[in-house]
PDB file of N, CA and C in Angstrom:
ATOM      1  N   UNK A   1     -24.119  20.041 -32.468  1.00  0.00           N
ATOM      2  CA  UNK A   1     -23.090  19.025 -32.563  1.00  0.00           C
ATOM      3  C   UNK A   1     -23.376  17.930 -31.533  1.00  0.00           C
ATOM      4  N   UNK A   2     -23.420  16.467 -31.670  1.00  0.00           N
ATOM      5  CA  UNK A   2     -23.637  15.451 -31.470  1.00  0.00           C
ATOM      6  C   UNK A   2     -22.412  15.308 -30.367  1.00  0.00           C
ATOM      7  N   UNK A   3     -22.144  15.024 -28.993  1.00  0.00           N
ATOM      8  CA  UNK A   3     -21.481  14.648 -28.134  1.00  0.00           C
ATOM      9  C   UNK A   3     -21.283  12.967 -28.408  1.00  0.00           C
ATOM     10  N   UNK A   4     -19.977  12.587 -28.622  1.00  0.00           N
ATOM     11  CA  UNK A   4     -19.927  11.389 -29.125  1.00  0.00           C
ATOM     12  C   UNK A   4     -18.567  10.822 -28.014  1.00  0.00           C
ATOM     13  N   UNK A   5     -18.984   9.473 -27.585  1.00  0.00           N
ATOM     14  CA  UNK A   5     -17.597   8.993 -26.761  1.00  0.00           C
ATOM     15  C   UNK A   5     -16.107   8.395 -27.217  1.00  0.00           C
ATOM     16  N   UNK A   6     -15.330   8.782 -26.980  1.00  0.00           N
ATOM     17  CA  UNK A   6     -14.238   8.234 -27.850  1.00  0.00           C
ATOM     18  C   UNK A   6     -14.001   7.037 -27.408  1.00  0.00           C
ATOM     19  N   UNK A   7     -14.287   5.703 -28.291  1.00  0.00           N
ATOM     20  CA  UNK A   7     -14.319   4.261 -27.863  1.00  0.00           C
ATOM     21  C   UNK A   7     -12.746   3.628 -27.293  1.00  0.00           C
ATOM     22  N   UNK A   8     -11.932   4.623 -28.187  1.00  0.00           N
ATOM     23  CA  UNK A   8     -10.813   3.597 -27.096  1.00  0.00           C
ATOM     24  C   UNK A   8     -10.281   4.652 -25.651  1.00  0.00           C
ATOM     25  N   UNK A   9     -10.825   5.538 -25.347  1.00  0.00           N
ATOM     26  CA  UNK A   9     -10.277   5.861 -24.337  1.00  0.00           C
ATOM     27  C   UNK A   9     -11.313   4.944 -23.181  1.00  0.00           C
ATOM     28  N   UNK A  10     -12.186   5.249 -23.660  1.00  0.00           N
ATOM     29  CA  UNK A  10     -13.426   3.979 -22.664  1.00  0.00           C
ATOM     30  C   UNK A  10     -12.814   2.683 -22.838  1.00  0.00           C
ATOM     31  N   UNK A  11     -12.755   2.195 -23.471  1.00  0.00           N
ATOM     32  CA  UNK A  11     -12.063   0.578 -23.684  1.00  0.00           C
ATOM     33  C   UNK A  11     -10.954   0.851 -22.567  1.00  0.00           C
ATOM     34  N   UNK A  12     -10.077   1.667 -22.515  1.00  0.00           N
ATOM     35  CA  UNK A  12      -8.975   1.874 -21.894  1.00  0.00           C
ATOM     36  C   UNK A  12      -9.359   2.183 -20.119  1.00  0.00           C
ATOM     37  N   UNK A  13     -10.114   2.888 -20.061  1.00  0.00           N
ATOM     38  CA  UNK A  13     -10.810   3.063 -18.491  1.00  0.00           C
ATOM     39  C   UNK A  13     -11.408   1.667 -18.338  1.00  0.00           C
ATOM     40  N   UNK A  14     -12.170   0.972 -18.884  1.00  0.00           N
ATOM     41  CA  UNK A  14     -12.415  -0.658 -18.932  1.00  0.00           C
ATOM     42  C   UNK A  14     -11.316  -1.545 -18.658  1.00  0.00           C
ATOM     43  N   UNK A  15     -10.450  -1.209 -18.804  1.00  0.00           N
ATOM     44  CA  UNK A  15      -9.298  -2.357 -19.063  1.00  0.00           C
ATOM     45  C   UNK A  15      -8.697  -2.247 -17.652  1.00  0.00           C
ATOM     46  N   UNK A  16      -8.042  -0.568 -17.445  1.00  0.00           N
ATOM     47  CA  UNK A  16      -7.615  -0.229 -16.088  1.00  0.00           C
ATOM     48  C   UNK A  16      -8.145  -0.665 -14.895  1.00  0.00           C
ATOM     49  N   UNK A  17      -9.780  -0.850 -15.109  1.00  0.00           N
ATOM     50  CA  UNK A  17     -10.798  -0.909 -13.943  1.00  0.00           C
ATOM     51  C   UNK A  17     -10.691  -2.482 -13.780  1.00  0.00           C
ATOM     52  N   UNK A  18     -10.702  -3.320 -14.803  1.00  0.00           N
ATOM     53  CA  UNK A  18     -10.752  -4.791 -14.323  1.00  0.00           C
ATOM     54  C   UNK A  18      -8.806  -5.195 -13.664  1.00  0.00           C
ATOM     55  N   UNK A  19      -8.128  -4.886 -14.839  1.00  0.00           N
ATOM     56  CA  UNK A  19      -6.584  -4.911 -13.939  1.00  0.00           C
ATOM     57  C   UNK A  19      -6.444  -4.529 -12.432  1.00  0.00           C
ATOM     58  N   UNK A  20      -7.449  -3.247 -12.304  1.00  0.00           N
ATOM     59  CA  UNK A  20      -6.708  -3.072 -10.600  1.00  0.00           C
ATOM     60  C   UNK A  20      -7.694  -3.759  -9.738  1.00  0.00           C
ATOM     61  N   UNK A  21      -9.350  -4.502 -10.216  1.00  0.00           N
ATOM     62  CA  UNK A  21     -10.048  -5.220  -9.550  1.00  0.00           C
ATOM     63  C   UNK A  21      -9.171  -6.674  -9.249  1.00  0.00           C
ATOM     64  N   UNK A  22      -8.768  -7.174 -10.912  1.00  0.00           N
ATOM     65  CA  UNK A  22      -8.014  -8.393 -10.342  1.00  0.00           C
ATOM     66  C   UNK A  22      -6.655  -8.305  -9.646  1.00  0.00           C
ATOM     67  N   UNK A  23      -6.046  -7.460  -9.288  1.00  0.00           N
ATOM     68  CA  UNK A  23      -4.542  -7.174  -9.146  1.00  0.00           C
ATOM     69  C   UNK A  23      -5.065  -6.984  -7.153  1.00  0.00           C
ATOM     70  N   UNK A  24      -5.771  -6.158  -6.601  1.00  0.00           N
ATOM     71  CA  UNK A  24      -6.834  -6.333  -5.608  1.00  0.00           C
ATOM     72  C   UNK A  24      -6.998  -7.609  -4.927  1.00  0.00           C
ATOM     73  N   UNK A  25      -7.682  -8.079  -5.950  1.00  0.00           N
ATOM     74  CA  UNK A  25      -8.434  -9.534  -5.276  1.00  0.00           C
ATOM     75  C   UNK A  25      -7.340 -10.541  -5.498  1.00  0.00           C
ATOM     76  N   UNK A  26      -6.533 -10.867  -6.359  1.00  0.00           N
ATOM     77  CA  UNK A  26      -5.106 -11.452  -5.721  1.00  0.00           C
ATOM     78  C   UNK A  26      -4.092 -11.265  -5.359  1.00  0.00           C
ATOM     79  N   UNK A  27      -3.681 -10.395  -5.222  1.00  0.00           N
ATOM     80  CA  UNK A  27      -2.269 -10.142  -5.027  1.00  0.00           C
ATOM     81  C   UNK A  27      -2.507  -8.980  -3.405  1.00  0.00           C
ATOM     82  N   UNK A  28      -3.272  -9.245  -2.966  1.00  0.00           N
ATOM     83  CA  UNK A  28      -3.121  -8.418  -1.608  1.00  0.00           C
ATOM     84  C   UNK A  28      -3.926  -9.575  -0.560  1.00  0.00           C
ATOM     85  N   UNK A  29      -3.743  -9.683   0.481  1.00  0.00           N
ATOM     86  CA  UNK A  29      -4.353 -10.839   1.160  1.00  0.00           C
ATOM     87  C   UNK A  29      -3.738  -9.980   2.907  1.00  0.00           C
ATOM     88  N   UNK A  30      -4.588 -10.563   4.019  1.00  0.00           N
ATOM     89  CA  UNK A  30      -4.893 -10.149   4.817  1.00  0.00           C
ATOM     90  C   UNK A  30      -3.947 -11.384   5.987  1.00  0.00           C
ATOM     91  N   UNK A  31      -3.003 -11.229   6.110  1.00  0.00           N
ATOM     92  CA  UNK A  31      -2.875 -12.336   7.493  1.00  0.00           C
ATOM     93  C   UNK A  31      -2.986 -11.753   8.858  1.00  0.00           C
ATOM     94  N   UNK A  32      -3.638 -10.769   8.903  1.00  0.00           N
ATOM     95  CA  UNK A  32      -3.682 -11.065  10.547  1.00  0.00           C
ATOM     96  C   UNK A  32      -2.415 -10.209  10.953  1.00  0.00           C
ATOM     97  N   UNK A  33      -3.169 -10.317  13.151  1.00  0.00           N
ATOM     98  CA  UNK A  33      -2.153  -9.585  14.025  1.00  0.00           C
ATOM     99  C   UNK A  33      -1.252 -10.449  14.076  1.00  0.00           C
ATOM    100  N   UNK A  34       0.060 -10.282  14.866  1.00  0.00           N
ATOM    101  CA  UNK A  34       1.144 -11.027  14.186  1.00  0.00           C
ATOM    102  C   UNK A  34       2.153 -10.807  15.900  1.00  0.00           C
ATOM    103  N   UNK A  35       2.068 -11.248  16.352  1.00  0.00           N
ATOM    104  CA  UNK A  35       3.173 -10.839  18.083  1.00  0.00           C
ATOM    105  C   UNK A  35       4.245 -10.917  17.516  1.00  0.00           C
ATOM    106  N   UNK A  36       4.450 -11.833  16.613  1.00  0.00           N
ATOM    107  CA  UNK A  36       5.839 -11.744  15.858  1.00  0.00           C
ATOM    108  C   UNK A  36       6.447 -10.583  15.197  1.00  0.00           C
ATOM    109  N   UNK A  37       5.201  -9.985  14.270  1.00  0.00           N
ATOM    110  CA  UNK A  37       5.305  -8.720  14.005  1.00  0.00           C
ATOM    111  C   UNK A  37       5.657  -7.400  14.988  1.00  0.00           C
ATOM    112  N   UNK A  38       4.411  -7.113  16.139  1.00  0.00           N
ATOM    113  CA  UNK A  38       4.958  -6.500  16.584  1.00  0.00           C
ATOM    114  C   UNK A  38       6.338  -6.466  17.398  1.00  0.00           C
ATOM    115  N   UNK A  39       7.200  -7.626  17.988  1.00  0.00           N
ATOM    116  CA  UNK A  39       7.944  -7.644  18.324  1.00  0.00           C
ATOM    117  C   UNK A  39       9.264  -7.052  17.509  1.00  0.00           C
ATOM    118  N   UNK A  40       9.215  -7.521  16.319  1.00  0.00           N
ATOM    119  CA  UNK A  40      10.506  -7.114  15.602  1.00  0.00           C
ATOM    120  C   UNK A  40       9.999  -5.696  14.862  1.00  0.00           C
ATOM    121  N   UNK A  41       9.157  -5.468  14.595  1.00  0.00           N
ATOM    122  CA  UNK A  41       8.740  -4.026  14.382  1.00  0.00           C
ATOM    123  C   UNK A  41       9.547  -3.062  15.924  1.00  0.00           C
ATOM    124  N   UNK A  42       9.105  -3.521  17.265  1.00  0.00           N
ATOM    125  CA  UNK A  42       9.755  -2.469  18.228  1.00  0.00           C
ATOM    126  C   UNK A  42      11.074  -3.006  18.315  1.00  0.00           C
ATOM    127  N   UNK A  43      11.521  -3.715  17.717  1.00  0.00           N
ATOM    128  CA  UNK A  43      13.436  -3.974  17.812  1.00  0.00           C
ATOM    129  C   UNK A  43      13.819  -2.920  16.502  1.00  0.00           C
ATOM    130  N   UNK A  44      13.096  -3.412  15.605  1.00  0.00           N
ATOM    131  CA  UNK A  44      14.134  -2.362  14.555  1.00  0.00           C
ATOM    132  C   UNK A  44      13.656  -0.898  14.928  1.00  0.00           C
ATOM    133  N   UNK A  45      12.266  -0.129  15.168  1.00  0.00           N
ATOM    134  CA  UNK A  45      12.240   1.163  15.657  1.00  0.00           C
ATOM    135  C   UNK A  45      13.446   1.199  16.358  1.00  0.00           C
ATOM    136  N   UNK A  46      13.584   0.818  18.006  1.00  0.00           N
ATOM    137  CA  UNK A  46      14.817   1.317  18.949  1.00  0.00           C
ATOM    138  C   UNK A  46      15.949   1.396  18.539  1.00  0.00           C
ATOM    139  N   UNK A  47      16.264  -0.129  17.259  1.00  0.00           N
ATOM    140  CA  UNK A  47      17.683   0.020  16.835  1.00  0.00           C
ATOM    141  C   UNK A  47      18.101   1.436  15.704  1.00  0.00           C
ATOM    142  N   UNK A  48      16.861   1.106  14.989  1.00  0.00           N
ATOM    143  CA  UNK A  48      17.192   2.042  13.306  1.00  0.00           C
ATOM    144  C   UNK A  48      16.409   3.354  13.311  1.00  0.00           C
ATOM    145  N   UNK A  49      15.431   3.299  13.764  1.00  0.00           N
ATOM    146  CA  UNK A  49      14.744   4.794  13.685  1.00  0.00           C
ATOM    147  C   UNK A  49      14.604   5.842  14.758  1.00  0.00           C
ATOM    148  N   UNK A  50      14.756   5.080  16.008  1.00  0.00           N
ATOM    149  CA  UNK A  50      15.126   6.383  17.022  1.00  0.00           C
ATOM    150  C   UNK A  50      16.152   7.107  17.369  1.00  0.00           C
ATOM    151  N   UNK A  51      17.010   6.260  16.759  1.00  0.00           N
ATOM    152  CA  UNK A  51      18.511   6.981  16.912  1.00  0.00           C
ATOM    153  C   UNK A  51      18.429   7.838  15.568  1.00  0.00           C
ATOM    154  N   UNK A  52      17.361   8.150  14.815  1.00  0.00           N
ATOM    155  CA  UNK A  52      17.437   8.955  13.673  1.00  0.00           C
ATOM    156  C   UNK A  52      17.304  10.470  14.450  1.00  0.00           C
ATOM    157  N   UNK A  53      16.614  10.259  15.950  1.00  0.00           N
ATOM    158  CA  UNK A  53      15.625  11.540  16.107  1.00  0.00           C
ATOM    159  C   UNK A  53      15.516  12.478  15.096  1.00  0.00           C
ATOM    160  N   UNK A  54      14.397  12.057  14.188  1.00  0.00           N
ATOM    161  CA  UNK A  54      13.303  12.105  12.788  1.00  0.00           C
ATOM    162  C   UNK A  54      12.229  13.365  13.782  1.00  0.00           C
ATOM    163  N   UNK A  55      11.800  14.739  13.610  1.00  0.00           N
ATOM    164  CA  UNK A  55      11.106  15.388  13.905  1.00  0.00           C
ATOM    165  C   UNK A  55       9.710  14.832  13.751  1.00  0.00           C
ATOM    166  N   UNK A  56       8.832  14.619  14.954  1.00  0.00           N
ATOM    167  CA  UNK A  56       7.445  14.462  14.994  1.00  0.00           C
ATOM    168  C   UNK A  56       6.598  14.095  13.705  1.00  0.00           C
ATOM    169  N   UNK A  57       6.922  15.480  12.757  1.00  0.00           N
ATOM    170  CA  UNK A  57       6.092  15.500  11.501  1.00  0.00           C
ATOM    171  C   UNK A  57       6.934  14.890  10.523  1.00  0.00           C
ATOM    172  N   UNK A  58       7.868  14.209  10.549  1.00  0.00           N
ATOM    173  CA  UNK A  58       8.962  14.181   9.166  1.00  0.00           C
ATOM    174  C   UNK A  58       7.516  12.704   8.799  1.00  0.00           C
ATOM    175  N   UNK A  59       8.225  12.409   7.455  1.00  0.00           N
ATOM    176  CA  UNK A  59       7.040  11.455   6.319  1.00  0.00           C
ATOM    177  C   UNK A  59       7.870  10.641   6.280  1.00  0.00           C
ATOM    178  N   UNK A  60       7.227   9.049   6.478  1.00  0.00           N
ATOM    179  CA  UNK A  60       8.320   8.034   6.289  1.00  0.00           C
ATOM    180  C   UNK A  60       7.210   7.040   5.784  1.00  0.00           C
ATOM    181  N   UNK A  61       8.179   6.762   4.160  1.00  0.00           N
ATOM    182  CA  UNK A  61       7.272   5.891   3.590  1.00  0.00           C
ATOM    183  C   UNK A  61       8.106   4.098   4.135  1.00  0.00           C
ATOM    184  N   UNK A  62       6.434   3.555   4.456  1.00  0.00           N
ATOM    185  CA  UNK A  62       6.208   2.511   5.048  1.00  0.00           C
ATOM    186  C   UNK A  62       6.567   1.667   3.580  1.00  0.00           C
ATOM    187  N   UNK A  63       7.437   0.582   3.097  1.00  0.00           N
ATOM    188  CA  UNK A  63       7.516  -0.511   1.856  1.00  0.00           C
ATOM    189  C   UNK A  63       7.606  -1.664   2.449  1.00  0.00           C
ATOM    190  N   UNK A  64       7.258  -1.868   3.941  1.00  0.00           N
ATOM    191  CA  UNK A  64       6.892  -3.020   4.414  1.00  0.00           C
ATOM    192  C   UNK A  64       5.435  -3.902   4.517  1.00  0.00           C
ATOM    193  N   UNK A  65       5.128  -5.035   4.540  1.00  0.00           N
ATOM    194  CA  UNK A  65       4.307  -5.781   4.314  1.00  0.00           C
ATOM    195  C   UNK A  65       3.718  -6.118   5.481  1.00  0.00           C
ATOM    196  N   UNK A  66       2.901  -7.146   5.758  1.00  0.00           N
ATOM    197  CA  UNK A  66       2.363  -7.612   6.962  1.00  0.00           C
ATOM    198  C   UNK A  66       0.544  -6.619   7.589  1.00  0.00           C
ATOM    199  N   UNK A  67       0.308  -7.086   8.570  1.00  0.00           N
ATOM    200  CA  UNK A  67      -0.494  -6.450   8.996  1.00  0.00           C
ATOM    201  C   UNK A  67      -0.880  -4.811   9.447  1.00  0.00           C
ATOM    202  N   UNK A  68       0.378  -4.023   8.456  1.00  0.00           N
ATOM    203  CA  UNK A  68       0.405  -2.836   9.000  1.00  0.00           C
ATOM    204  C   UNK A  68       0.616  -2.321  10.243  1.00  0.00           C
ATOM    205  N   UNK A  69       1.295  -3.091  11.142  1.00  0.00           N
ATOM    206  CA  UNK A  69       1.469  -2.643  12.835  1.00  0.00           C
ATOM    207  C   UNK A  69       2.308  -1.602  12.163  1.00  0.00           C
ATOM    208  N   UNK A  70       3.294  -1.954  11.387  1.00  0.00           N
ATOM    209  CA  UNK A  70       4.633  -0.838  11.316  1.00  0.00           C
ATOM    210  C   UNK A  70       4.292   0.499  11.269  1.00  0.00           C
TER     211      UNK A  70
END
């Protein structure tokens, strides 16, 4: 028996692969360290997250933007 590729699931891995190349190359962009950033990054920690006392290991998803200091 002849191993044969199924054309639209390939078309479909094709399609996925250029969407997340272009979705990549525009829609994510790099600005830089930011003093601004870190400053209000350590105001909201002291105000909003240490008064959580959050255990060492607890998981906190990051949905903020910027240079990743956060």
């Amino acid at each position: 028996m002849q191993n044969l590729i199924d054309i639209n699931n390939t078309l479909d891995l094709v399609k996925l692969k250029f969407y997340n190349e272009w979705l990549y190359a525009n829609h994510i962009y790099d600005e830089g360290d930011s003093q601004l950033h870190e400053v209000i990054t350590k105001q909201v920690v002291e105000k909003y997250i240490d008064p959580l006392n959050l255990p060492k290991d607890s998981k906190i998803l990051d949905i903020g933007a910027g240079p990743g200091y956060f």
